[in-house]
C-alpha atoms as a PDB file:
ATOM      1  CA  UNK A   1      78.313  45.054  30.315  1.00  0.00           C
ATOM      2  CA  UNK A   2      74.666  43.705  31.155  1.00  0.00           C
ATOM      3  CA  UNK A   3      72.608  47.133  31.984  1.00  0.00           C
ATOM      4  CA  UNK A   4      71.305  44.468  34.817  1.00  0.00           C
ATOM      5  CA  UNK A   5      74.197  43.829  36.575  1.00  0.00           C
ATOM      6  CA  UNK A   6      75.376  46.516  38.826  1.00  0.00           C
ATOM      7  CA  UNK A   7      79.014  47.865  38.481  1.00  0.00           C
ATOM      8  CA  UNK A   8      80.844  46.886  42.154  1.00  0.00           C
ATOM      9  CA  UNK A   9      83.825  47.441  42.843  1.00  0.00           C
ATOM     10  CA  UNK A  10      85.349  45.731  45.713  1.00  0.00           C
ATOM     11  CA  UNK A  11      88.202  47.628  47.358  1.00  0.00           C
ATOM     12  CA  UNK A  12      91.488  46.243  47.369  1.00  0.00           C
ATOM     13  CA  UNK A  13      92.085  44.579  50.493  1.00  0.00           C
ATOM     14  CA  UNK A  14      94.310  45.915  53.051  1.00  0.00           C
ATOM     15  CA  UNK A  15      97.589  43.922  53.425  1.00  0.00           C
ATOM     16  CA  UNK A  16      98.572  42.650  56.270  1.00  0.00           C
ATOM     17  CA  UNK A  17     100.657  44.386  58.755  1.00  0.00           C
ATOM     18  CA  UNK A  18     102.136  43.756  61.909  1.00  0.00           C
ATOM     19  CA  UNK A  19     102.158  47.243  63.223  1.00  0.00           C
ATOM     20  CA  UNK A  20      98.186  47.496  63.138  1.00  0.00           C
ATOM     21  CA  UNK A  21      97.585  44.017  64.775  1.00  0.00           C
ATOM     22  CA  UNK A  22      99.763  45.065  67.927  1.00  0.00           C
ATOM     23  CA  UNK A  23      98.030  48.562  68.115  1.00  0.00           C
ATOM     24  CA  UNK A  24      94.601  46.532  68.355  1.00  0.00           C
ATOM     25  CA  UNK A  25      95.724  44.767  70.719  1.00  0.00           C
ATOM     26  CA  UNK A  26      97.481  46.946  72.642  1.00  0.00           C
ATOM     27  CA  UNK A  27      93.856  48.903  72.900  1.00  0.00           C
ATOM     28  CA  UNK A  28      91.776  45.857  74.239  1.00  0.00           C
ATOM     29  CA  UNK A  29      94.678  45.291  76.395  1.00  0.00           C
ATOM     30  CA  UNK A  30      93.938  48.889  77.544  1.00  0.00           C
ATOM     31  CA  UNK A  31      90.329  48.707  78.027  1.00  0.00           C
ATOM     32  CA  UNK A  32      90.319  45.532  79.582  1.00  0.00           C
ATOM     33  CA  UNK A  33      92.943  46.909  81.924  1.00  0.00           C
ATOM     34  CA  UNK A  34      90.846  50.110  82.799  1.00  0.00           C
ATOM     35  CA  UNK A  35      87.961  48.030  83.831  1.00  0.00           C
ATOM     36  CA  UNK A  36      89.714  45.996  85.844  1.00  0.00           C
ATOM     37  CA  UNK A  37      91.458  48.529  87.760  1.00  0.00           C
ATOM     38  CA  UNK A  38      88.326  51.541  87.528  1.00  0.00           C
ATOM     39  CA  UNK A  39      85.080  49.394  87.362  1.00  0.00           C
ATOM     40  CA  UNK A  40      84.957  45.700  88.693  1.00  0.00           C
ATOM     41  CA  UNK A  41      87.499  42.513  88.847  1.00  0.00           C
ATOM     42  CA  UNK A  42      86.923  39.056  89.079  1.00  0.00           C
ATOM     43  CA  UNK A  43      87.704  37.699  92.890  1.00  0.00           C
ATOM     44  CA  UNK A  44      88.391  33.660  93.697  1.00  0.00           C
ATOM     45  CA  UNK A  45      87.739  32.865  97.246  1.00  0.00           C
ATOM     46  CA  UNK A  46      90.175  30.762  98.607  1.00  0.00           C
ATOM     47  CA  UNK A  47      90.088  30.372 101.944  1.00  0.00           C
ATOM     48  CA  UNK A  48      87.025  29.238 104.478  1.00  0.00           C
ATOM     49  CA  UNK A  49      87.498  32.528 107.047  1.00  0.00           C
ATOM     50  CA  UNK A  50      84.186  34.229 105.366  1.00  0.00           C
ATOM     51  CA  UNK A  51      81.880  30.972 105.759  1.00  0.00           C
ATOM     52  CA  UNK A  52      79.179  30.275 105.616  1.00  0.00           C
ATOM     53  CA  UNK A  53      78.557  33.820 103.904  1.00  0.00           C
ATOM     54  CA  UNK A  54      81.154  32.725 101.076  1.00  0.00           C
ATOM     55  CA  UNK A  55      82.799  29.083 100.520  1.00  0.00           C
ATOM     56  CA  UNK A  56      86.143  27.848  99.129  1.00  0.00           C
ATOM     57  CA  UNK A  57      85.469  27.873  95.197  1.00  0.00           C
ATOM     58  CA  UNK A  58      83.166  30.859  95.131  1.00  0.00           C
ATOM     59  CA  UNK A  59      84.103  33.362  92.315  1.00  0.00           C
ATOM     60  CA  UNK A  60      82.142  36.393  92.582  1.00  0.00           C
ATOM     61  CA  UNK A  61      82.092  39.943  90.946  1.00  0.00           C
ATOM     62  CA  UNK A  62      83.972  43.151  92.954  1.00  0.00           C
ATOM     63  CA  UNK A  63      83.409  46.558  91.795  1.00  0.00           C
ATOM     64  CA  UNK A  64      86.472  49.156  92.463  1.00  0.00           C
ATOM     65  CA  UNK A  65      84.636  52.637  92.041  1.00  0.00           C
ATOM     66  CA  UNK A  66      81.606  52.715  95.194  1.00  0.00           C
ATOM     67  CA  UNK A  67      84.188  53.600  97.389  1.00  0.00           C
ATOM     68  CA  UNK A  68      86.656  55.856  95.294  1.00  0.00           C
ATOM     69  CA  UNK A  69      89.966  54.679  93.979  1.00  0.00           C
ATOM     70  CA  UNK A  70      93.786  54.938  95.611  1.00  0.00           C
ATOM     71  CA  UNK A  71      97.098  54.606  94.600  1.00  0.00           C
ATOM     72  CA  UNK A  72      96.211  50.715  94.573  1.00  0.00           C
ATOM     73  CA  UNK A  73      93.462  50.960  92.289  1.00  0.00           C
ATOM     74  CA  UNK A  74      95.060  50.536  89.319  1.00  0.00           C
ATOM     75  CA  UNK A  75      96.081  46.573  88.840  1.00  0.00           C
ATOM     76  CA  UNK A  76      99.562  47.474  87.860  1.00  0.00           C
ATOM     77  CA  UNK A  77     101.398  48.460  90.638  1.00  0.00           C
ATOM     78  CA  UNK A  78     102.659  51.849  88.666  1.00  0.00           C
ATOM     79  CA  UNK A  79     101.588  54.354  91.359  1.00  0.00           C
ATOM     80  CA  UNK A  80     103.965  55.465  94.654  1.00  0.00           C
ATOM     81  CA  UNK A  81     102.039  55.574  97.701  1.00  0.00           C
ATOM     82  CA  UNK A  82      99.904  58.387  98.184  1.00  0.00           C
ATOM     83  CA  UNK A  83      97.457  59.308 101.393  1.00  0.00           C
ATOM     84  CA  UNK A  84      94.006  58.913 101.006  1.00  0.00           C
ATOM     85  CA  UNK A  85      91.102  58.630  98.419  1.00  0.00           C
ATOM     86  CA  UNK A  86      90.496  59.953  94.987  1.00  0.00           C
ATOM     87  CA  UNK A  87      86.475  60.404  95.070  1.00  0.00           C
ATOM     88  CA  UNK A  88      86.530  58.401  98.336  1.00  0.00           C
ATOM     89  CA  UNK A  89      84.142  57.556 101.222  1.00  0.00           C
ATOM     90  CA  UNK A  90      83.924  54.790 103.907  1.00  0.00           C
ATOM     91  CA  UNK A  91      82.373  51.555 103.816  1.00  0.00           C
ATOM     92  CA  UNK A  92      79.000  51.085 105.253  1.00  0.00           C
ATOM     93  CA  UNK A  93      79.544  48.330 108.264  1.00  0.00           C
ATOM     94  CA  UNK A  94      78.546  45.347 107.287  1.00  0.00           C
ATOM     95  CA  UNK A  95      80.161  45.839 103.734  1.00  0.00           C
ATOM     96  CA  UNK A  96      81.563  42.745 102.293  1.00  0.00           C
ATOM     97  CA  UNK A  97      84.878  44.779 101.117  1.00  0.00           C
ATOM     98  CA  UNK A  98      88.257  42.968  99.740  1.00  0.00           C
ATOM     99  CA  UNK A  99      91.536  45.042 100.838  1.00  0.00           C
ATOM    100  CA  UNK A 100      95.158  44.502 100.270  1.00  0.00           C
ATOM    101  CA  UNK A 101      96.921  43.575 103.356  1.00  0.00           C
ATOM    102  CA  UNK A 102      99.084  46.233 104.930  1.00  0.00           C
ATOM    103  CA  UNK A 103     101.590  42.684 105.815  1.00  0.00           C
ATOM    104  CA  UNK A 104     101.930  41.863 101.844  1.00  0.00           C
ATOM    105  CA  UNK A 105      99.711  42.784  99.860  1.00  0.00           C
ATOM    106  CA  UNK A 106      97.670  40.508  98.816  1.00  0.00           C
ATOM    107  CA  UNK A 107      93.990  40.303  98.632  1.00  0.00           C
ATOM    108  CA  UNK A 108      92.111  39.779 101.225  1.00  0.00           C
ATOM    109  CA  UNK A 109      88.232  40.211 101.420  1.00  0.00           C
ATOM    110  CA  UNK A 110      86.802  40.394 104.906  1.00  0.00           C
ATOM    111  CA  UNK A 111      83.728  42.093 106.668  1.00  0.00           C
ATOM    112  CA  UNK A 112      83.898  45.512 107.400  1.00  0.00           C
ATOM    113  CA  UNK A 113      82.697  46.036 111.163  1.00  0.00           C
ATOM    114  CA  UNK A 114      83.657  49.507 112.661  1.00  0.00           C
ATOM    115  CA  UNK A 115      84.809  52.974 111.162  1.00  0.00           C
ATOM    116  CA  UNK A 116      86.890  55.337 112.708  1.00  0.00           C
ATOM    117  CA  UNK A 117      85.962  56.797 116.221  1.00  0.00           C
ATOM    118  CA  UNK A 118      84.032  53.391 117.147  1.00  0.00           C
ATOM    119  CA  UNK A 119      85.446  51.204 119.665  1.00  0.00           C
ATOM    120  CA  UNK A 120      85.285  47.543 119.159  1.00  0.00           C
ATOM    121  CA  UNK A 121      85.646  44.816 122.038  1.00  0.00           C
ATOM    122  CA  UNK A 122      85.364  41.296 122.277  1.00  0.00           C
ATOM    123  CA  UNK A 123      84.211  39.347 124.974  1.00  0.00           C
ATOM    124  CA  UNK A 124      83.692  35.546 124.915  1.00  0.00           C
ATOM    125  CA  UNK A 125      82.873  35.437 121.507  1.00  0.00           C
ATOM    126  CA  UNK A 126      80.150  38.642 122.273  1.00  0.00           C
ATOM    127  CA  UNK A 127      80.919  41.871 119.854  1.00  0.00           C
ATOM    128  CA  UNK A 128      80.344  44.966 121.070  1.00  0.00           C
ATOM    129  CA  UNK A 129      80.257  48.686 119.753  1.00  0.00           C
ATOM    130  CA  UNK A 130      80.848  51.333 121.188  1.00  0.00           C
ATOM    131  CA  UNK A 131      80.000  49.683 124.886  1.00  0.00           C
ATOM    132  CA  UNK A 132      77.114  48.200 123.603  1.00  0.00           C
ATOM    133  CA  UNK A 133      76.491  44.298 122.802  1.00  0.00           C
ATOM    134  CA  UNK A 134      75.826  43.655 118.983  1.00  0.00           C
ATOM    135  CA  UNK A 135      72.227  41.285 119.091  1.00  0.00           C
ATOM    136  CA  UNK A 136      73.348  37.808 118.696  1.00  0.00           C
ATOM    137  CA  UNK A 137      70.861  35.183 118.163  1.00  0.00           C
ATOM    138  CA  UNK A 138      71.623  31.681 117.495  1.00  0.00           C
ATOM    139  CA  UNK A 139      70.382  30.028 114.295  1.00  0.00           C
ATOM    140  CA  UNK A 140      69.902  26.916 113.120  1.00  0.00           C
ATOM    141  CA  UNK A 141      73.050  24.917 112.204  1.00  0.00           C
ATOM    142  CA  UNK A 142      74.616  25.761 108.674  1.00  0.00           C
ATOM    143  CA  UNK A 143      74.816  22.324 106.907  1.00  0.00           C
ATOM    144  CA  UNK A 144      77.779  22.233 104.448  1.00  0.00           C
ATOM    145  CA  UNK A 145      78.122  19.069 101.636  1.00  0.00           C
ATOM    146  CA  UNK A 146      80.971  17.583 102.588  1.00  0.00           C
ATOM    147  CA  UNK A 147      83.390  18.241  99.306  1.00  0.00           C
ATOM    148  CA  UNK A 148      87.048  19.310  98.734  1.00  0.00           C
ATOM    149  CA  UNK A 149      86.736  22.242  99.102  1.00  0.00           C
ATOM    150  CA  UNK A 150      84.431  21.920 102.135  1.00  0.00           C
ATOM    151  CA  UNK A 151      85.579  19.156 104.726  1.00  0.00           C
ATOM    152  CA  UNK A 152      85.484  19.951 108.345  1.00  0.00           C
ATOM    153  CA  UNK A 153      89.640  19.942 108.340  1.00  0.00           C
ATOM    154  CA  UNK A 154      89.654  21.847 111.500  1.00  0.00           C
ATOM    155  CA  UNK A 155      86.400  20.899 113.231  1.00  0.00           C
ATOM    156  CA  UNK A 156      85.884  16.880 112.573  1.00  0.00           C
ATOM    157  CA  UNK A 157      83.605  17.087 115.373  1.00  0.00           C
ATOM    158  CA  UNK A 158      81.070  19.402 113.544  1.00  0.00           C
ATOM    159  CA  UNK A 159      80.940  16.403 110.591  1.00  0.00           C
ATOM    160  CA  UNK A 160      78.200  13.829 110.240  1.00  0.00           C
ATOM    161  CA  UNK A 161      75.567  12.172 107.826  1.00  0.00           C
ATOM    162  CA  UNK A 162      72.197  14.054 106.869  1.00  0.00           C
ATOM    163  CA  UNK A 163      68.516  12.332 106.597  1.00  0.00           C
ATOM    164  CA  UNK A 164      69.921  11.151 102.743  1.00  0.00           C
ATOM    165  CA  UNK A 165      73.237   9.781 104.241  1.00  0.00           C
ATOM    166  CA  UNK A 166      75.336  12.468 102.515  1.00  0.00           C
ATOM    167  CA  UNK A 167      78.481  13.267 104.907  1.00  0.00           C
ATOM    168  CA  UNK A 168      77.887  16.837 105.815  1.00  0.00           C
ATOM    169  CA  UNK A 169      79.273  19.597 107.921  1.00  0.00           C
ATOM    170  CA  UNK A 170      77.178  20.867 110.902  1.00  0.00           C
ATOM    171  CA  UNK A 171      78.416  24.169 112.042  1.00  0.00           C
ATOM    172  CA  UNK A 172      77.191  26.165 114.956  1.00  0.00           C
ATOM    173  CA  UNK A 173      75.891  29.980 113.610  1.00  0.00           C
ATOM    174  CA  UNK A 174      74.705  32.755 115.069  1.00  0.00           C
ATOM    175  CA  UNK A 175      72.889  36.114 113.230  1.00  0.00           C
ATOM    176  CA  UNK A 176      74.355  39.284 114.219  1.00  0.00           C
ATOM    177  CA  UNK A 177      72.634  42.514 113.588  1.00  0.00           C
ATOM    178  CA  UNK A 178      74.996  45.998 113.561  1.00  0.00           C
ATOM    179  CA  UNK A 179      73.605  49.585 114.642  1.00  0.00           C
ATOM    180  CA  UNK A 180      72.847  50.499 111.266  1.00  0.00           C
ATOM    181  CA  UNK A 181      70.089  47.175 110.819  1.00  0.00           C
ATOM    182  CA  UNK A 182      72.925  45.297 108.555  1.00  0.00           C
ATOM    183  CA  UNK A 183      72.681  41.585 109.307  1.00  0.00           C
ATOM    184  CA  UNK A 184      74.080  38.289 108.375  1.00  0.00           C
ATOM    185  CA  UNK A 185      75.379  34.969 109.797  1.00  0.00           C
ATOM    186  CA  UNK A 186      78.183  33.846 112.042  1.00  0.00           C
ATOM    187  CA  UNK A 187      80.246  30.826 112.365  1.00  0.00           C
ATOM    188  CA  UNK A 188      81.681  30.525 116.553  1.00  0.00           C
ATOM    189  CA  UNK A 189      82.789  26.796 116.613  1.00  0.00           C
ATOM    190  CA  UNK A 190      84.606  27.001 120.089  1.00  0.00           C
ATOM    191  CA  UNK A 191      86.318  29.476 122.072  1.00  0.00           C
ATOM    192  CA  UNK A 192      89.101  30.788 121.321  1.00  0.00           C
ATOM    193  CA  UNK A 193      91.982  33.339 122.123  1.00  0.00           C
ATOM    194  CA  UNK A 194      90.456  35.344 119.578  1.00  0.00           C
ATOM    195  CA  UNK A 195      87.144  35.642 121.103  1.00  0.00           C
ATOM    196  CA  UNK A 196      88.149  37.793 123.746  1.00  0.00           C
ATOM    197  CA  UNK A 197      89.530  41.031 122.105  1.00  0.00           C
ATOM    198  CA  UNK A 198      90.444  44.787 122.784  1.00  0.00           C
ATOM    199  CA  UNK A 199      88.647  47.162 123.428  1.00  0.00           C
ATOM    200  CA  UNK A 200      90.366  49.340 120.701  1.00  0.00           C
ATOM    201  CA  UNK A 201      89.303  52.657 119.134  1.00  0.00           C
ATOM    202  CA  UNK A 202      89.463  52.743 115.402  1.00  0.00           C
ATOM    203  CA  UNK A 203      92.169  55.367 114.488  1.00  0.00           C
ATOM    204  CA  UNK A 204      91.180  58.107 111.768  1.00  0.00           C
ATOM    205  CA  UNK A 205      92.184  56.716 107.902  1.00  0.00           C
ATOM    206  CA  UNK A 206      91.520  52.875 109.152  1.00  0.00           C
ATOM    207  CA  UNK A 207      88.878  49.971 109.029  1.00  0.00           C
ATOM    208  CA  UNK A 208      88.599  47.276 111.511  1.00  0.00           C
ATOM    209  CA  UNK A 209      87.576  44.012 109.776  1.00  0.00           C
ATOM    210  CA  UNK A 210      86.501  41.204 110.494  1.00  0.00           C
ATOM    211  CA  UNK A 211      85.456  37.162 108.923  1.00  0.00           C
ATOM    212  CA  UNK A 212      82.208  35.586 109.509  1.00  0.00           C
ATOM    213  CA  UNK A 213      84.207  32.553 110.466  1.00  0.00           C
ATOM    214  CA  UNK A 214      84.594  33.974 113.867  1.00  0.00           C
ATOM    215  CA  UNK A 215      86.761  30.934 114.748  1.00  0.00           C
ATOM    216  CA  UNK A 216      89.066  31.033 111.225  1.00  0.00           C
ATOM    217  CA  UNK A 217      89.791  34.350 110.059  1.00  0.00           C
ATOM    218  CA  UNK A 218      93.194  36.385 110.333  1.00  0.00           C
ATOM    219  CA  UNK A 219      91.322  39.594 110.394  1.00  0.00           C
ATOM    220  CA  UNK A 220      91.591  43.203 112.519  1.00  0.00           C
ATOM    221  CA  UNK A 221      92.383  40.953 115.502  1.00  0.00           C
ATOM    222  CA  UNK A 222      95.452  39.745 114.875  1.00  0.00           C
ATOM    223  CA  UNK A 223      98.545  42.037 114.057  1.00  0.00           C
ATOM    224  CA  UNK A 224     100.288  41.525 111.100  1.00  0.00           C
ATOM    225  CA  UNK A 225     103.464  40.524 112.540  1.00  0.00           C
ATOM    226  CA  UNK A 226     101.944  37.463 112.960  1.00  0.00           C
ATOM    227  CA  UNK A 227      99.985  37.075 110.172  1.00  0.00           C
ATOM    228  CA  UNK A 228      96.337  38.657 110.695  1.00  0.00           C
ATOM    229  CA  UNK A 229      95.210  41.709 109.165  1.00  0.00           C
ATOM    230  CA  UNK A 230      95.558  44.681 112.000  1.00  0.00           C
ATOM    231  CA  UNK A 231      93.818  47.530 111.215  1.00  0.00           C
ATOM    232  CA  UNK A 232      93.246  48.559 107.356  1.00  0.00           C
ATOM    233  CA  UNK A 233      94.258  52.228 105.903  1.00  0.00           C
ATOM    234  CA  UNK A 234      91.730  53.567 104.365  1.00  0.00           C
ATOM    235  CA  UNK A 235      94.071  53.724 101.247  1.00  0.00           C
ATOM    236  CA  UNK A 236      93.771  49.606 100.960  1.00  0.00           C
ATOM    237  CA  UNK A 237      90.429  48.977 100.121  1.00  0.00           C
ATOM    238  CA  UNK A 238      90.247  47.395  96.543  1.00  0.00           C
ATOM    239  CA  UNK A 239      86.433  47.196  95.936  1.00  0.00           C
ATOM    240  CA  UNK A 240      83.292  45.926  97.042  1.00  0.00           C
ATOM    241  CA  UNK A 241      81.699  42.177  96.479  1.00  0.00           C
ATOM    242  CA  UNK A 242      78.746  42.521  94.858  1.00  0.00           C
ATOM    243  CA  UNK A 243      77.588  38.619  93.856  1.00  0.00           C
ATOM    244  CA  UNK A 244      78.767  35.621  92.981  1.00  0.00           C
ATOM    245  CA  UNK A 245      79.085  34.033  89.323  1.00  0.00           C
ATOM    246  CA  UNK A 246      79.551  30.674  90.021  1.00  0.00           C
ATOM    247  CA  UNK A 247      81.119  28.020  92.190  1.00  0.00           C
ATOM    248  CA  UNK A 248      82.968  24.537  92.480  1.00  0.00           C
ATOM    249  CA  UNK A 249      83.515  22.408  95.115  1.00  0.00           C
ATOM    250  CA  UNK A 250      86.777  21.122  93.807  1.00  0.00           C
ATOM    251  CA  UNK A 251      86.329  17.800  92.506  1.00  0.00           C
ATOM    252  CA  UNK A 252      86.432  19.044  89.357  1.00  0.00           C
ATOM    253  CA  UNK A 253      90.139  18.051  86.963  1.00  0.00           C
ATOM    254  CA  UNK A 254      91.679  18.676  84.029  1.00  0.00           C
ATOM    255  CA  UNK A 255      88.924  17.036  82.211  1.00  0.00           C
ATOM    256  CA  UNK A 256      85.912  19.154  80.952  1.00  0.00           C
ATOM    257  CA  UNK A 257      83.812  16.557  81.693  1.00  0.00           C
ATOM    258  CA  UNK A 258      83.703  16.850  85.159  1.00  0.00           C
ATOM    259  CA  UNK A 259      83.346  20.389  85.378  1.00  0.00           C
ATOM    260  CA  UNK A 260      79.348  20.433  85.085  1.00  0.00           C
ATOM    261  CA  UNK A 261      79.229  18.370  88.059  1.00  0.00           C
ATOM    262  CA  UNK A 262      81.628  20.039  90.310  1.00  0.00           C
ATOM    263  CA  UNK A 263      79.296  23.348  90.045  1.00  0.00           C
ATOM    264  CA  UNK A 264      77.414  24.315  93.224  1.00  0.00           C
ATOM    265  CA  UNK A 265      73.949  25.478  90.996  1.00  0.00           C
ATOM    266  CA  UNK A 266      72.836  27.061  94.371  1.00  0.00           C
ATOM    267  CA  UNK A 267      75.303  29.957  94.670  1.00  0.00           C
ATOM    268  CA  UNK A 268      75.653  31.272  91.371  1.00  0.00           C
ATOM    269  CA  UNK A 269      74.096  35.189  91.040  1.00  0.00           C
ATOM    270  CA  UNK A 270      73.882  35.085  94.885  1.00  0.00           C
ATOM    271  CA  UNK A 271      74.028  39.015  96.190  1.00  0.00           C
ATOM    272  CA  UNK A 272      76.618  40.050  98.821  1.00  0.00           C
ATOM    273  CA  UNK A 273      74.451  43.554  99.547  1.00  0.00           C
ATOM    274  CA  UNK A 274      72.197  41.874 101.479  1.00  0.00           C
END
């Protein structure tokens, strides 16, 4: 042997084996499982009742632990229903928080608006707390590209053409400010039998929620024998949104290549603490 060349030894490979390739997989299966169900999850919005806050095709990141963790935590359903809140607190109002509904549930993600002991009323599209009116101000009109995913279906009045000649929707807001300084935008199209409302008192162990699409949202208003929310148990809160990763406006196919241009480059990374 060359007194150069070192002596190495390579160790005899392992052969394969069917038992060790499940086990690894069974553990990323297992740590992908406990972050889903202990530290965030992925969320598709699918529906326009949180506009113009969120958009159909917004995907956005929710964490599960701010606000403790239930029986519904995990994302298996393995867990019989137990009261209250491992490590639990309430939402701050104003809290962009997805729930499962009490109807079915699924998941729903809706604005949280009063805790227990406050009374919420309706009047004329007006929300008040605890007797007193929320500040309302009207803003300018939120101007939505007309896409699939954002058309005007129920509102063809609100649609139009901007300065460019782009087909647009034009939709009336107004920026409402809660006791504890949160703020954000409104959509109130028209009135509606939803914009007169209670007043109710928020039981102990519930939420009352509500969308930004005043107009469009099946929230704490409507019972869920007919489809709305009712008020949430405490129990059903799945997380809180935190921001958005990216979005499409649903012209996008089956082919890659129109992908890139079906992204909305505007709302990706957006913040929902605000």
């Amino acid at each position: 042997m060359n007194a150069s060349t070192p002596d190495v030894t390579k160790p005899p490979k392992e052969p394969f084996s069917w038992r060790r390739e499940i086990q690894q997989w069974l553990v990323l299966i297992l740590i992908v499982l406990g972050i889903h169900s202990f530290v965030a999850k992925p969320f598709f919005i699918p529906s326009e009742s949180m506009m113009a806050t969120l958009l159909v095709g917004d995907r956005l990141i929710v964490s599960k632990y701010p606000y403790g963790f239930s029986y519904l935590s995990p994302s298996l359903p393995v867990l019989p229903h137990i009261p209250g809140r491992l490590f639990g607190r309430y939402p701050d109002p104003g809290d962009i928080v997805v729930i499962k509904s009490p109807a079915d549930g699924a998941d729903w993600i809706k604005r949280v608006i009063a805790l227990p002991g406050d009374t919420v009323e309706l009047r004329d599209g007006e929300l008040f707390l605890n007797g007193k009116p929320v500040p309302r101000v009207r803003q300018a009109y939120t101007e939505l590209k007309v896409t699939p995913n954002t058309d005007c279906p129920y509102m063809p009045q609100f649609r139009g053409m901007n300065a460019a000649g782009v087909p647009v929707c034009r939709y009336p807001t107004y920026r409402e400010t809660l006791p504890n300084g949160r703020t954000f935008n409104t959509l109130d199209m028209a009135m509606t039998e939803r914009d007169n409302f209670g007043p109710i008192t928020v039981p102990e162990g519930a939420l009352f929620m509500m969308g930004d699409n005043r107009d469009n949202s099946m929230d704490s208003r409507v019972p869920p024998e007919i489809g709305g929310l009712g008020l949430v148990p405490y129990e059903n809160i799945v997380g809180r949104a935190e921001f958005t990763t990216f979005s499409l406006d649903g012209s996008q196919t089956l082919n890659p290549l129109t992908w890139w241009g079906a992204l909305r480059g505007d709302r990706a990374f957006m913040s929902l603490r605000k």
